[in-house]
C-alpha atoms as a PDB file:
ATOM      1  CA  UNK A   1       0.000   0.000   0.000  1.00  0.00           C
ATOM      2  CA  UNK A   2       1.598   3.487  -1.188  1.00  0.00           C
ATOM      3  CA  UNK A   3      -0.097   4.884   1.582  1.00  0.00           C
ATOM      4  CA  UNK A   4       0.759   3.076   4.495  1.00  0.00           C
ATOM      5  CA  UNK A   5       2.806   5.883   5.753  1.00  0.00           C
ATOM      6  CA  UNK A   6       0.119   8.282   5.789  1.00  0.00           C
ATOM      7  CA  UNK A   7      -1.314   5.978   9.131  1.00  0.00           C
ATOM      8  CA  UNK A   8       0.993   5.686  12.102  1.00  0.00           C
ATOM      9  CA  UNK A   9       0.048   3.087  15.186  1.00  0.00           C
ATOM     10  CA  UNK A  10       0.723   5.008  18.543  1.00  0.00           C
ATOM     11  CA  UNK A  11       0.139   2.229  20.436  1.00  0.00           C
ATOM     12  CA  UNK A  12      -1.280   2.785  23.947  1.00  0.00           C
ATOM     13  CA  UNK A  13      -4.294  -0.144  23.732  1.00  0.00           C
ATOM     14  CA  UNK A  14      -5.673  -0.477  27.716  1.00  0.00           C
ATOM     15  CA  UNK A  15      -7.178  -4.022  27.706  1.00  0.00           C
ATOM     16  CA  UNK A  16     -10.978  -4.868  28.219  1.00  0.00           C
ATOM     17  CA  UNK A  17     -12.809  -8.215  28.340  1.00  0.00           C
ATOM     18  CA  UNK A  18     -11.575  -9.151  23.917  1.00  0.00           C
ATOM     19  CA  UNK A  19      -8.182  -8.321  25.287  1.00  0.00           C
ATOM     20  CA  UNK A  20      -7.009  -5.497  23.353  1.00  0.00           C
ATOM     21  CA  UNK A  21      -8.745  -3.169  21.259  1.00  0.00           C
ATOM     22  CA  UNK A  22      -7.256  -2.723  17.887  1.00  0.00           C
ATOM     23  CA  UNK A  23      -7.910   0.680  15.599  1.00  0.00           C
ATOM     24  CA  UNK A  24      -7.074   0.923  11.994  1.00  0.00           C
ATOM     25  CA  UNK A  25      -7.012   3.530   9.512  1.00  0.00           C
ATOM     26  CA  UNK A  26      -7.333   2.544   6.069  1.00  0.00           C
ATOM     27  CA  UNK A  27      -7.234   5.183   2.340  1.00  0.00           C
ATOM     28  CA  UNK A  28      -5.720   8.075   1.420  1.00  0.00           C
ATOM     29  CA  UNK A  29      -5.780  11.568   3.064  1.00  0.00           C
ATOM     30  CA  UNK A  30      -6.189  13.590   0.135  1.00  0.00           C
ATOM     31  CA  UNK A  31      -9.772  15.378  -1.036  1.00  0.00           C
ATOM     32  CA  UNK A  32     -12.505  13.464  -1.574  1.00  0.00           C
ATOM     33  CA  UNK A  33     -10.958   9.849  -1.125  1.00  0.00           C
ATOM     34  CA  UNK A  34     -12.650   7.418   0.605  1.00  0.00           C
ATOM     35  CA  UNK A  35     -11.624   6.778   4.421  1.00  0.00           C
ATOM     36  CA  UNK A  36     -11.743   3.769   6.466  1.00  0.00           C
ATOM     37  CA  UNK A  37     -11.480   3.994  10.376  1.00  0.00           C
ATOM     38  CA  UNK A  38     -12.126  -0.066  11.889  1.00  0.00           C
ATOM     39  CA  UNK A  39     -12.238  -1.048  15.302  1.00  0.00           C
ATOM     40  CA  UNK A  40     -11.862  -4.733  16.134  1.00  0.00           C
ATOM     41  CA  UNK A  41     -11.261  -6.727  19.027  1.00  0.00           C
ATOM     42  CA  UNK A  42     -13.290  -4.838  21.199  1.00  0.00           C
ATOM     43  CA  UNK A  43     -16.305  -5.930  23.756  1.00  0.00           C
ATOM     44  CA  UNK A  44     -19.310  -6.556  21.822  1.00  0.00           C
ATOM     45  CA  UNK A  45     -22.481  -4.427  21.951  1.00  0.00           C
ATOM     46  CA  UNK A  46     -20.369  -1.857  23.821  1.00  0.00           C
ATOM     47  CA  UNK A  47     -20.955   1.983  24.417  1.00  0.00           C
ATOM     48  CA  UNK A  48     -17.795   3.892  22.798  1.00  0.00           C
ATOM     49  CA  UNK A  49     -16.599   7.293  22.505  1.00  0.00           C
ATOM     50  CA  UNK A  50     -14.279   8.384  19.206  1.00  0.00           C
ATOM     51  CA  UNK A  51     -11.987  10.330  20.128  1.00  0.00           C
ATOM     52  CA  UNK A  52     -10.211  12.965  17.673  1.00  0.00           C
ATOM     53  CA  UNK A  53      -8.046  15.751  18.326  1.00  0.00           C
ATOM     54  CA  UNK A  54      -5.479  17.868  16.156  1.00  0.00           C
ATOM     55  CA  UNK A  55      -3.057  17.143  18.324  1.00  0.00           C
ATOM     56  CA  UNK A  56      -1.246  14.811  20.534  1.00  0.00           C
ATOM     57  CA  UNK A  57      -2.314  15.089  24.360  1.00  0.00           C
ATOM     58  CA  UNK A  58      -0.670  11.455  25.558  1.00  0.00           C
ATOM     59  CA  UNK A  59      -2.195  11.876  29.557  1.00  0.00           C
ATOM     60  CA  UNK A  60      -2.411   9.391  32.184  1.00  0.00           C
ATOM     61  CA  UNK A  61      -6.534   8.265  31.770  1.00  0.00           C
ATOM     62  CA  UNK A  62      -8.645   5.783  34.689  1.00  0.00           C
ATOM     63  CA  UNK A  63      -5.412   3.300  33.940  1.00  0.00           C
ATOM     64  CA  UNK A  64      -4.685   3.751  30.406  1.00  0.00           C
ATOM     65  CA  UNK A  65      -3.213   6.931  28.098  1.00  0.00           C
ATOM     66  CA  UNK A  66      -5.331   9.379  26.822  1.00  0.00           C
ATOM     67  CA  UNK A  67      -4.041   9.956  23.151  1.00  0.00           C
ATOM     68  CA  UNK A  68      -6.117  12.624  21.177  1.00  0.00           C
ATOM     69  CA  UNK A  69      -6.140  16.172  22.620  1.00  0.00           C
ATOM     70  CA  UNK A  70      -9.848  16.739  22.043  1.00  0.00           C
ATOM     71  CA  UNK A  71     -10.301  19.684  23.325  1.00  0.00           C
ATOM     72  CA  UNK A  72      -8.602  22.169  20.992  1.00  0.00           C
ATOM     73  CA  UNK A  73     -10.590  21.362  18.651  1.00  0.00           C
ATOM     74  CA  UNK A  74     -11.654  18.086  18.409  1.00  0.00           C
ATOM     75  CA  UNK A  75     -14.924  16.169  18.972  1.00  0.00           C
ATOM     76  CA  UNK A  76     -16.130  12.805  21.136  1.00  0.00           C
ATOM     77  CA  UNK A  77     -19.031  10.723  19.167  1.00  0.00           C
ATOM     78  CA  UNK A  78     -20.458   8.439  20.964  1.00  0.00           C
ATOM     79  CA  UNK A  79     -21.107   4.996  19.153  1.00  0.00           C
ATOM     80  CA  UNK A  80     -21.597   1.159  19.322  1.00  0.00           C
ATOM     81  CA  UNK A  81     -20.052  -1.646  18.376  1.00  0.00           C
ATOM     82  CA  UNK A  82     -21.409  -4.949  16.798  1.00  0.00           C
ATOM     83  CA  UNK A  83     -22.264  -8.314  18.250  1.00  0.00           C
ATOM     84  CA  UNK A  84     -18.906  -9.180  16.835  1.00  0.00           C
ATOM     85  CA  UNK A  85     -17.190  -6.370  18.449  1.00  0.00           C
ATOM     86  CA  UNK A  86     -16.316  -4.356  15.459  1.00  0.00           C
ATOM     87  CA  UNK A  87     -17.243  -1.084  14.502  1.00  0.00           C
ATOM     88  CA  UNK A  88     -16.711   0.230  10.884  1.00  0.00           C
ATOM     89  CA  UNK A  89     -16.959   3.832   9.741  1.00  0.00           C
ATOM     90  CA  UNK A  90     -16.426   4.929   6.169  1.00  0.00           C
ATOM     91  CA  UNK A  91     -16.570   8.478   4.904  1.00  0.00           C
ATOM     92  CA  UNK A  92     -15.071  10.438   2.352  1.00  0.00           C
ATOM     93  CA  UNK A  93     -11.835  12.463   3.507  1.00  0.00           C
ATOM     94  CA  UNK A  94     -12.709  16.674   3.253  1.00  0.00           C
ATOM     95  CA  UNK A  95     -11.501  18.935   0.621  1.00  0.00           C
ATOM     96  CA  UNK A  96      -9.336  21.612   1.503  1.00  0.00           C
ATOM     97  CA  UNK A  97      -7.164  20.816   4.614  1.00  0.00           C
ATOM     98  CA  UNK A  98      -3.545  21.431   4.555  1.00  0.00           C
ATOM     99  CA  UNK A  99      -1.063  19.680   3.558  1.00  0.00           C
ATOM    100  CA  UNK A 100       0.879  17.904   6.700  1.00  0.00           C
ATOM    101  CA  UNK A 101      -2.420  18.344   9.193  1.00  0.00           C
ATOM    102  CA  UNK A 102      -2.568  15.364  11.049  1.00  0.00           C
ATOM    103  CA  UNK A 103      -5.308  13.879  13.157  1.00  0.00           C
ATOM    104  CA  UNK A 104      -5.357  11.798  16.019  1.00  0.00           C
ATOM    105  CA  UNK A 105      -7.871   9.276  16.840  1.00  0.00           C
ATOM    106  CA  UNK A 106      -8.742   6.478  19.586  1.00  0.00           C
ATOM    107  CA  UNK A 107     -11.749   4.486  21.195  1.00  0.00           C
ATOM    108  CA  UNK A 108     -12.662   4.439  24.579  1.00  0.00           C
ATOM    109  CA  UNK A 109     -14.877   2.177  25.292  1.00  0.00           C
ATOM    110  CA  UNK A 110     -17.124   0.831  28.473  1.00  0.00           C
ATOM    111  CA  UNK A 111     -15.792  -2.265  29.459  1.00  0.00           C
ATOM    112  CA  UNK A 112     -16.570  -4.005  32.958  1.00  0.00           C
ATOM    113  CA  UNK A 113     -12.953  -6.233  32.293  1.00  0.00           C
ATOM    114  CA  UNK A 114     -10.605  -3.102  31.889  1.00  0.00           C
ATOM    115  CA  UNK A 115      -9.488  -0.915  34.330  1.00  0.00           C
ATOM    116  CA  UNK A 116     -12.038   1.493  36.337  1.00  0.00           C
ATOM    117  CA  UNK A 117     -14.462  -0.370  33.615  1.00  0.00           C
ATOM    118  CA  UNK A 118     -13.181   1.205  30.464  1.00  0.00           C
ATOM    119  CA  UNK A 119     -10.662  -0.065  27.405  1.00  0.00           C
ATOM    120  CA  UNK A 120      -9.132   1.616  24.941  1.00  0.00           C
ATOM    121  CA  UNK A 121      -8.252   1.617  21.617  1.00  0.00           C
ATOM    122  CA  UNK A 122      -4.115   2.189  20.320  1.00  0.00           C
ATOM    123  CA  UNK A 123      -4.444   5.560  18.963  1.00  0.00           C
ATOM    124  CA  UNK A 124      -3.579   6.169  15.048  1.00  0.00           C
ATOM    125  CA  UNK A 125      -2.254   9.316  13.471  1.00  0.00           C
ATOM    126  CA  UNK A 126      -3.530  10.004  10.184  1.00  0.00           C
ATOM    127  CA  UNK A 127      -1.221  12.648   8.399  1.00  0.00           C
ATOM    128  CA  UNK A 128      -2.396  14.504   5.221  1.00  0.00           C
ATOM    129  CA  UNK A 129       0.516  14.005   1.949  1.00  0.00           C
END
């Protein structure tokens, strides 16, 4: 894959009752390409919150590290995963950012197994070419 590069694994997974959540980013960053973002390995039928930031906050959080900094800017959505203990968004990557912007993402995810009853995702970075 060409554009391998453009994802980088931060690592950072806290393990939940699947052991450890795994996050992938898959497709180019460049305008209008289609953009994979796949959780696996996580609890099934599970409350989550992605987490994406601009930058890189990497903060002691209830046992694991806090990756994204969401807070200037950056957004929590609150999701689900499957019976299988996947979750699978797909969207088309915006026209118009910079080139070099990178953004940060990672699940956290309600887990009764993990510590203080959360897991978490390794973060990615996604870097625009």
């Amino acid at each position: 894959n060409a554009h391998a590069s453009l994802w980088t694994d931060l690592g950072h997974a806290l393990a939940g009752a699947s052991g450890l959540p795994a996050l992938t980013g898959i497709g180019q960053l460049t305008a209008s390409s289609q953009l994979t973002i796949e959780l696996t390995n996580a609890v099934p039928a599970s409350t989550c919150q992605l987490i994406a930031g601009l930058s890189q906050m990497d903060v002691p959080f209830k046992g694991g590290v806090l990756v994204p900094n969401f807070q200037s800017p950056g957004l929590m959505v609150p999701l689900f995963t499957n019976a299988q203990g996947r979750l699978i968004l797909n969207a088309p990557w915006p026209a118009g950012l910079p080139a070099g912007l990178s953004v940060y993402l990672q699940y956290w995810l309600a887990d009764a197994a993990g510590p203080a009853g959360l897991a978490a995702s390794n973060a990615v970075r996604g870097t625009t070419p």
